[in-house]
PDB file of N, CA and C in Angstrom:
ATOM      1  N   UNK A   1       0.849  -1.174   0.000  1.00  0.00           N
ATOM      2  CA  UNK A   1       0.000   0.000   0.000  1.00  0.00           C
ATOM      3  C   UNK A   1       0.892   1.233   0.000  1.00  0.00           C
ATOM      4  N   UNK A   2       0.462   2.358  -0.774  1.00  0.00           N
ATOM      5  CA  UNK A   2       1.354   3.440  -0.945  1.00  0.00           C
ATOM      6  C   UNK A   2       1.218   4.155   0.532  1.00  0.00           C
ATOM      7  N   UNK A   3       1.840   5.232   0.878  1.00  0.00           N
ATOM      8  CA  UNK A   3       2.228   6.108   1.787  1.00  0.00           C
ATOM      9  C   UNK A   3       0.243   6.474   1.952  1.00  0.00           C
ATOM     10  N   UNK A   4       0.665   7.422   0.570  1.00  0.00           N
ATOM     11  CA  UNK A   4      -1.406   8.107   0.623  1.00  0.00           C
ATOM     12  C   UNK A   4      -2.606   7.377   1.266  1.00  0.00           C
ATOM     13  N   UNK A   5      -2.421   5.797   0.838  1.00  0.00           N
ATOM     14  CA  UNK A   5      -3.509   5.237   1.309  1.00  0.00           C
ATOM     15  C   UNK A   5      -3.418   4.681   2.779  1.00  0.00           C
ATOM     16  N   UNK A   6      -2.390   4.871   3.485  1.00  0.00           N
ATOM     17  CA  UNK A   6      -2.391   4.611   4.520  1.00  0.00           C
ATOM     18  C   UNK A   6      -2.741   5.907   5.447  1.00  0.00           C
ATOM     19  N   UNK A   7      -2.349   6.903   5.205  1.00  0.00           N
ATOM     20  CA  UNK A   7      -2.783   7.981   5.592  1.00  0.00           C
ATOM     21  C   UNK A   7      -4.039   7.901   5.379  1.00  0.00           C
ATOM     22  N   UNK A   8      -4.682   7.474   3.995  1.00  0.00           N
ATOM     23  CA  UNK A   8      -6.315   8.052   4.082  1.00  0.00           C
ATOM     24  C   UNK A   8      -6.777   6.841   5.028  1.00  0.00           C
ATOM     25  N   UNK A   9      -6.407   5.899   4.671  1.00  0.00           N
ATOM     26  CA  UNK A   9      -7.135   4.754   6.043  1.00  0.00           C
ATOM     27  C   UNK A   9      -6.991   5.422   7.345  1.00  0.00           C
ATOM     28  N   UNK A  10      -5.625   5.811   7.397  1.00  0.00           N
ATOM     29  CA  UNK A  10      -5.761   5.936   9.067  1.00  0.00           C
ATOM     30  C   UNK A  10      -6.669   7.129   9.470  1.00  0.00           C
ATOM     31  N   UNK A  11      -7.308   7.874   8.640  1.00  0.00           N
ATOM     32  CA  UNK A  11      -7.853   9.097   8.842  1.00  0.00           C
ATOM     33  C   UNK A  11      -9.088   8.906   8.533  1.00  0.00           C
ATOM     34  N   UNK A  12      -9.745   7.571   8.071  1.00  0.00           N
ATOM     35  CA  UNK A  12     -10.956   7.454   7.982  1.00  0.00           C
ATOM     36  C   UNK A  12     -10.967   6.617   9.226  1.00  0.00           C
ATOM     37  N   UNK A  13     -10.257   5.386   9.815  1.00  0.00           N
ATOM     38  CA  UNK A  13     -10.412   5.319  11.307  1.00  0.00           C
ATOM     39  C   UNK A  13     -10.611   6.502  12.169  1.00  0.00           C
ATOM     40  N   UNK A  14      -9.885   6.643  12.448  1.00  0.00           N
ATOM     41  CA  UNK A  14     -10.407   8.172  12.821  1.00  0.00           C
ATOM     42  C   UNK A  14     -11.417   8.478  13.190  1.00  0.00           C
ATOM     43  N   UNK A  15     -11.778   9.117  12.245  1.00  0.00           N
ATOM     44  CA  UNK A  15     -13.527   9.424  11.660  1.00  0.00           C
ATOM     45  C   UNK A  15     -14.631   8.472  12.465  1.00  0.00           C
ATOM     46  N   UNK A  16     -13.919   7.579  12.032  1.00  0.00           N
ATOM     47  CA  UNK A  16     -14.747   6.301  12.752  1.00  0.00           C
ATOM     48  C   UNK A  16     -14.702   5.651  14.231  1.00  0.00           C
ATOM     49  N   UNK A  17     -13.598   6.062  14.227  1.00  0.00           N
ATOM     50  CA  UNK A  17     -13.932   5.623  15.992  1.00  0.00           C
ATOM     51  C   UNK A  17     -13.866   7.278  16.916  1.00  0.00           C
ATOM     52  N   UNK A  18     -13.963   8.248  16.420  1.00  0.00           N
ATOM     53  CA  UNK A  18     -14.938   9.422  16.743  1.00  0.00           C
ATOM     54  C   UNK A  18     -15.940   9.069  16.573  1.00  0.00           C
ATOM     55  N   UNK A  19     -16.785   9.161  15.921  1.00  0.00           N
ATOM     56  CA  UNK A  19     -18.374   8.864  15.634  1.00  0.00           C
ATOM     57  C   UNK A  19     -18.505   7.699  16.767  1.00  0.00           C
ATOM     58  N   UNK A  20     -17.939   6.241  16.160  1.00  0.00           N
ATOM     59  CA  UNK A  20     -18.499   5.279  17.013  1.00  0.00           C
ATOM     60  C   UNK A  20     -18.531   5.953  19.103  1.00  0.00           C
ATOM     61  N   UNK A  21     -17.104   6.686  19.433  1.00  0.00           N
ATOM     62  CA  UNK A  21     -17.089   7.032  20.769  1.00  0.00           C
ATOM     63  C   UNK A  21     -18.418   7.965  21.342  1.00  0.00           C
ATOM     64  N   UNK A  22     -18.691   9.122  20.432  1.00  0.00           N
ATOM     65  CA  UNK A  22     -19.838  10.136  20.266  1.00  0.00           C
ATOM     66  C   UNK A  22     -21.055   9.000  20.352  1.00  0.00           C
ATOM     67  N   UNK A  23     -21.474   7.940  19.236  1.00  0.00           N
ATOM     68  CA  UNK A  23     -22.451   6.995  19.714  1.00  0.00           C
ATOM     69  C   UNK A  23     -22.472   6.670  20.546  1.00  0.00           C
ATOM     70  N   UNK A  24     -21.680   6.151  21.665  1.00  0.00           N
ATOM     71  CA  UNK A  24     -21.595   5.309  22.764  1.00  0.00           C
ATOM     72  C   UNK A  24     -21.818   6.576  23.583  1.00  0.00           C
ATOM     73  N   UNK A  25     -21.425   7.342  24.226  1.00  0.00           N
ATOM     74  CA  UNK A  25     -21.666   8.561  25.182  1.00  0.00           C
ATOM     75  C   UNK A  25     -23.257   8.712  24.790  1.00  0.00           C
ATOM     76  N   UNK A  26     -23.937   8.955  23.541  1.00  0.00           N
ATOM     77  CA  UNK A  26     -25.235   9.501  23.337  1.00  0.00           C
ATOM     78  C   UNK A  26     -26.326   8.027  24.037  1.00  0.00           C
ATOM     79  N   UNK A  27     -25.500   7.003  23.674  1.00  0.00           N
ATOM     80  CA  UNK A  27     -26.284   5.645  23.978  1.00  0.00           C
ATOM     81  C   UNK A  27     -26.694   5.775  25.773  1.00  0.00           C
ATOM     82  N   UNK A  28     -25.449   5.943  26.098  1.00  0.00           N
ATOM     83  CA  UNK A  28     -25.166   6.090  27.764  1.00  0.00           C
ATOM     84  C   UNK A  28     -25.803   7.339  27.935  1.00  0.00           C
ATOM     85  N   UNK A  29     -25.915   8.123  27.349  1.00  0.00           N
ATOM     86  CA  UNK A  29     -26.899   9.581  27.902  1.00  0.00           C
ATOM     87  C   UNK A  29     -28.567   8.582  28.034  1.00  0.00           C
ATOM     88  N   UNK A  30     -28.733   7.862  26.964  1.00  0.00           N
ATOM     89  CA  UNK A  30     -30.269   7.506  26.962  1.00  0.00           C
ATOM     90  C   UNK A  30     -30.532   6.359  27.680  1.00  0.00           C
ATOM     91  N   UNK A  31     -29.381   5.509  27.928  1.00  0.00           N
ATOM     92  CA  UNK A  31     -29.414   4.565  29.257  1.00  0.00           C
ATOM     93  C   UNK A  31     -29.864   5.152  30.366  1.00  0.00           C
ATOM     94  N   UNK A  32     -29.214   6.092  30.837  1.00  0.00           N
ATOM     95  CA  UNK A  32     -29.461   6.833  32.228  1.00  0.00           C
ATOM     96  C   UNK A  32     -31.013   7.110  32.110  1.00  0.00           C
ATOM     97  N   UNK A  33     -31.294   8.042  30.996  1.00  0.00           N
ATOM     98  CA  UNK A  33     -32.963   8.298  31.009  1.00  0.00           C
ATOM     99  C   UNK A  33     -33.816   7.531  30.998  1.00  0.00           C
ATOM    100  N   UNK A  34     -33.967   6.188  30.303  1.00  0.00           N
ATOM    101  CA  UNK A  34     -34.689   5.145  30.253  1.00  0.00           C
ATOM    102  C   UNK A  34     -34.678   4.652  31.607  1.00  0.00           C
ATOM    103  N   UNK A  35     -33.617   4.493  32.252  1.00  0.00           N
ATOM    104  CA  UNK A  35     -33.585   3.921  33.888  1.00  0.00           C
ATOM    105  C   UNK A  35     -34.214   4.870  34.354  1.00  0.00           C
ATOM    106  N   UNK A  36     -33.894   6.270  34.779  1.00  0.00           N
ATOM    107  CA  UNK A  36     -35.102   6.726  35.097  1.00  0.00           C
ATOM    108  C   UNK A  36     -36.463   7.140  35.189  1.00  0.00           C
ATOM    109  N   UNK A  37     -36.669   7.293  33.711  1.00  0.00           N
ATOM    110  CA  UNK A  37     -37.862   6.798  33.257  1.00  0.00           C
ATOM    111  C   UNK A  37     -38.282   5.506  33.761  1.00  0.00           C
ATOM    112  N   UNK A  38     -38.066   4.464  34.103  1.00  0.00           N
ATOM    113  CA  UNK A  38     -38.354   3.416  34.847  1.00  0.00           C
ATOM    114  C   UNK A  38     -38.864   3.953  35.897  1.00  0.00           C
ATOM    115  N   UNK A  39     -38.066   3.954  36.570  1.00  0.00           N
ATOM    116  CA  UNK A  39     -38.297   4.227  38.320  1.00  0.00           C
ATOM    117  C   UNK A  39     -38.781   4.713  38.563  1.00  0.00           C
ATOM    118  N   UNK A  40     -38.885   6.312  37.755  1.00  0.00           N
ATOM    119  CA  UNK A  40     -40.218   6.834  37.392  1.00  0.00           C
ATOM    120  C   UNK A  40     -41.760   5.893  37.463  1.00  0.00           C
ATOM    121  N   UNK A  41     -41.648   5.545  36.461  1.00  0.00           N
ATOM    122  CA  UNK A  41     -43.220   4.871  36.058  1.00  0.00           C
ATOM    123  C   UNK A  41     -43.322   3.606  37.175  1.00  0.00           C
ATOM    124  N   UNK A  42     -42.120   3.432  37.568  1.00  0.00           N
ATOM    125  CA  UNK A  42     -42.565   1.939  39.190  1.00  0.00           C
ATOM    126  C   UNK A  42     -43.136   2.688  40.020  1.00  0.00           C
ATOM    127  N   UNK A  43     -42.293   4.133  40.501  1.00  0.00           N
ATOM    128  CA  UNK A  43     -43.116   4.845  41.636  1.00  0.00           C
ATOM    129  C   UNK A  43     -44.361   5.396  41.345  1.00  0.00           C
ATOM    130  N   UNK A  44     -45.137   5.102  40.097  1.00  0.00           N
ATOM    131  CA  UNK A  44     -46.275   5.849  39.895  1.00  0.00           C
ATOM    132  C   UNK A  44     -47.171   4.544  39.555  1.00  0.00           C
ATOM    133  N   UNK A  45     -46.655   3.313  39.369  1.00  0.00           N
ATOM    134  CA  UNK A  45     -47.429   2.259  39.665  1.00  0.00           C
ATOM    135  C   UNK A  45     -47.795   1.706  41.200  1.00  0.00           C
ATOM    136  N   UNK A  46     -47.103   2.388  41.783  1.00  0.00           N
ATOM    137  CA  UNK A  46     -47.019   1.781  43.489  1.00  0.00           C
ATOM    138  C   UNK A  46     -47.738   2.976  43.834  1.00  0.00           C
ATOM    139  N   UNK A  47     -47.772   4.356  44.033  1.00  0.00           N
ATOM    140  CA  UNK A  47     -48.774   5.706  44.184  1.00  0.00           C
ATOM    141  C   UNK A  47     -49.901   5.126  44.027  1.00  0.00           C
ATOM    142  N   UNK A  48     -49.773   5.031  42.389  1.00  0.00           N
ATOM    143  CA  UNK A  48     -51.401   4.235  42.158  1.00  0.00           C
ATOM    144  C   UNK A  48     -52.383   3.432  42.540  1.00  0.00           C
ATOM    145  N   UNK A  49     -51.632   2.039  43.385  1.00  0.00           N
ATOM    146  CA  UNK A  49     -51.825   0.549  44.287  1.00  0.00           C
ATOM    147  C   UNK A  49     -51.875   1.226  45.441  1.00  0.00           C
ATOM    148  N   UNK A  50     -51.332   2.120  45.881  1.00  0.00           N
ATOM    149  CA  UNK A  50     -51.590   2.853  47.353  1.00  0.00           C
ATOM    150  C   UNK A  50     -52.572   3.621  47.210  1.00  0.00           C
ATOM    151  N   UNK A  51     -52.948   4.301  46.096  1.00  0.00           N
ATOM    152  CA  UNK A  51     -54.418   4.816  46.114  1.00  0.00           C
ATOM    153  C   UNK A  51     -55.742   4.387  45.900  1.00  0.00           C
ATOM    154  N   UNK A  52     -55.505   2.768  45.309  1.00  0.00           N
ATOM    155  CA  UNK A  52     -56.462   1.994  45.055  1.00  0.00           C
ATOM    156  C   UNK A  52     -57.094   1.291  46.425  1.00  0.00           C
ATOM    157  N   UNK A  53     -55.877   0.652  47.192  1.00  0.00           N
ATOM    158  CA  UNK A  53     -55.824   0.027  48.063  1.00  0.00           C
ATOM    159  C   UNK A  53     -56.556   0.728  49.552  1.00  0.00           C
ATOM    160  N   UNK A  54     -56.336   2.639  49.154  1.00  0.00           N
ATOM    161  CA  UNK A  54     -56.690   3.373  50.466  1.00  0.00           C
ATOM    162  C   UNK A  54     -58.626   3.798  50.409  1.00  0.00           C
ATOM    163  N   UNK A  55     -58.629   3.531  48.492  1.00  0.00           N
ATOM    164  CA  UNK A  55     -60.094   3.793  48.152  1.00  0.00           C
ATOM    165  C   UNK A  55     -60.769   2.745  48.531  1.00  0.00           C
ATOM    166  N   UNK A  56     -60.018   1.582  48.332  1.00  0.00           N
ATOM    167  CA  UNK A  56     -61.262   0.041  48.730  1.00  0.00           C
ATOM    168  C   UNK A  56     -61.094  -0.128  50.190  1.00  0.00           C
ATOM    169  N   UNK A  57     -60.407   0.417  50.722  1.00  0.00           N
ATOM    170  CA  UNK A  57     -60.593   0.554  52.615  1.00  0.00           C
ATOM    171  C   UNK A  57     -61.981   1.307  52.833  1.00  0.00           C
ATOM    172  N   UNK A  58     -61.935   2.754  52.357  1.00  0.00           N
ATOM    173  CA  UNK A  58     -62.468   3.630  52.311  1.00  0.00           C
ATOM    174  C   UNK A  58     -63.847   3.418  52.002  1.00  0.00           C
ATOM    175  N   UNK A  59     -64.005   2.815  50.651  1.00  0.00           N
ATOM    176  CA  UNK A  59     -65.443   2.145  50.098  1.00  0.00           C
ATOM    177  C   UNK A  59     -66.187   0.935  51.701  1.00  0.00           C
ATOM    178  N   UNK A  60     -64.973   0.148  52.078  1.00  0.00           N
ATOM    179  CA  UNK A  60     -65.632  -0.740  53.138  1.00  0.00           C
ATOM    180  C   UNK A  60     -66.083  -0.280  53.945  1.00  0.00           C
ATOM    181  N   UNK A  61     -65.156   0.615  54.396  1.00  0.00           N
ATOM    182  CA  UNK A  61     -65.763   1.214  55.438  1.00  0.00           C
ATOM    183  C   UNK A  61     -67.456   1.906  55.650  1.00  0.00           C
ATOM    184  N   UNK A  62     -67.207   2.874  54.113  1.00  0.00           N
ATOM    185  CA  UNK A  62     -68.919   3.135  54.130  1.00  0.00           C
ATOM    186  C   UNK A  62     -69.939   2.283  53.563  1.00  0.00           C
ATOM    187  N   UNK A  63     -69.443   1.213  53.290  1.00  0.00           N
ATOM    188  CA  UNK A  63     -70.412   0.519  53.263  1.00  0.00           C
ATOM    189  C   UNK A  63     -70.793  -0.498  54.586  1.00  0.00           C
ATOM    190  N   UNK A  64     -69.914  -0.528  55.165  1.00  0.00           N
ATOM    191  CA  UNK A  64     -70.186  -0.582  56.799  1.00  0.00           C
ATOM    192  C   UNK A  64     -71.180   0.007  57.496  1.00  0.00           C
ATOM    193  N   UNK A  65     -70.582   1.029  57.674  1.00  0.00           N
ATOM    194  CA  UNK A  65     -71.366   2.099  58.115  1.00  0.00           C
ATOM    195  C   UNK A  65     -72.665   2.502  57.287  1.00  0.00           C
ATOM    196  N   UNK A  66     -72.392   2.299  55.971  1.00  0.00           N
ATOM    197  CA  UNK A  66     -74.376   2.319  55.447  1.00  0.00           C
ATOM    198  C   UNK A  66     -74.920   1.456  56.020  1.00  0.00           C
ATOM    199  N   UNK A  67     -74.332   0.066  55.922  1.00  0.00           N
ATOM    200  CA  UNK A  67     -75.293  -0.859  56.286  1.00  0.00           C
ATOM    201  C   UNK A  67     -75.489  -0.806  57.960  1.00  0.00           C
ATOM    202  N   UNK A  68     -74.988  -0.166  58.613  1.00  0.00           N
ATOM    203  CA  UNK A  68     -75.257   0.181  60.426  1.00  0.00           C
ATOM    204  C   UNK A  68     -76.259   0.848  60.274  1.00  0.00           C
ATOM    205  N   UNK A  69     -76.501   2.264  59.632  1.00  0.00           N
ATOM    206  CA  UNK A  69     -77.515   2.909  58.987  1.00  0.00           C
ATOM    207  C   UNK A  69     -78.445   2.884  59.020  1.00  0.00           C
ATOM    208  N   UNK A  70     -78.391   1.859  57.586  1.00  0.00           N
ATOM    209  CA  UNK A  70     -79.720   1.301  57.415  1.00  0.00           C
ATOM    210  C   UNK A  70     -79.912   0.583  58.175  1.00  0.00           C
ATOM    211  N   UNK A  71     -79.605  -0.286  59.000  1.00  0.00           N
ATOM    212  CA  UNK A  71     -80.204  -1.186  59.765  1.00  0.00           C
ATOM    213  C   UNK A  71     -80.989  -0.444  61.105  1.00  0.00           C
ATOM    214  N   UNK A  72     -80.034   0.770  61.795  1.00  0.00           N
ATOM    215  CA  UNK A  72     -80.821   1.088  62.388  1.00  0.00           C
ATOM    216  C   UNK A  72     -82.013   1.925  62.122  1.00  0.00           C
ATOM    217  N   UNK A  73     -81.951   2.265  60.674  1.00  0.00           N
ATOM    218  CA  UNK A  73     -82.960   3.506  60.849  1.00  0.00           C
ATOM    219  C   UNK A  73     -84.233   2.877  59.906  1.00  0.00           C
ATOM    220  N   UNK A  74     -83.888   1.544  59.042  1.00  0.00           N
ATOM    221  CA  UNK A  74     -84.865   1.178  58.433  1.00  0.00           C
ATOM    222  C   UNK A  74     -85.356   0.145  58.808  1.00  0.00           C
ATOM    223  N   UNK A  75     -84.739  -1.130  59.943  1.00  0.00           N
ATOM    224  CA  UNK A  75     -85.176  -2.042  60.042  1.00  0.00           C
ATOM    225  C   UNK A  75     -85.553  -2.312  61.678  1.00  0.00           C
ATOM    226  N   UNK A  76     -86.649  -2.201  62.362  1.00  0.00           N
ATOM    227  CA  UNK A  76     -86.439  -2.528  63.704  1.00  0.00           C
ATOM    228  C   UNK A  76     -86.016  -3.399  64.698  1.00  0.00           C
ATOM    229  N   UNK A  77     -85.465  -3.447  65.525  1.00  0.00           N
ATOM    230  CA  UNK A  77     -85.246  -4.516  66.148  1.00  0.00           C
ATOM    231  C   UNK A  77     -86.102  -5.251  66.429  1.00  0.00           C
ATOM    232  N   UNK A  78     -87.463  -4.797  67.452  1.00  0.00           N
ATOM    233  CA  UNK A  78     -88.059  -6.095  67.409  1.00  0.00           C
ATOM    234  C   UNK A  78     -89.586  -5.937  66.280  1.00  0.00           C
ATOM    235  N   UNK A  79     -89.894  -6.484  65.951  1.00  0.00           N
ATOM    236  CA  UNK A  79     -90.716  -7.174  64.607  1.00  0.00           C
ATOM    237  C   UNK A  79     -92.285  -6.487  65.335  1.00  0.00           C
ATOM    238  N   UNK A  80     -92.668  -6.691  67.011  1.00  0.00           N
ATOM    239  CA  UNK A  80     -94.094  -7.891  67.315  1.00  0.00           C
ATOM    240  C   UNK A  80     -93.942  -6.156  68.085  1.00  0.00           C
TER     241      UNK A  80
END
């Protein structure tokens, strides 16, 4: 291989493992975000299960308490 073409090879490496290094840093920029984006969306699936979980307490409860309610105010104790 002449002098020239080794120069142009080595200068299109180069080129190329710039770019490829620049890819890898941009890859690792969007690694980090995707992980947090995760952890993100886990803590807003667990918010969510804690708000579901505090509404169906919440629902029992008044329906507890309806049915105390109604029992006392619609049904009498004794019949006779």
């Amino acid at each position: 291989m002449s002098d020239a073409d080794e120069n142009l090879t080595l200068q299109v490496l180069k080129k190329l493992q710039q770019r490829l290094l620049h890819a890898e840093r941009r890859i690792g920029i969007y690694e980090v975000q995707l992980s947090t984006f995760r952890e993100h969306h886990l803590e807003v699936l667990r918010d969510l299960r804690t708000i579901y979980e505090l509404l169906g307490q919440h629902h029992d409860r008044l329906d507890g308490a309806g049915a105390s309610l109604r029992k006392a105010t619609l049904v009498p104790d004794d019949l006779h």
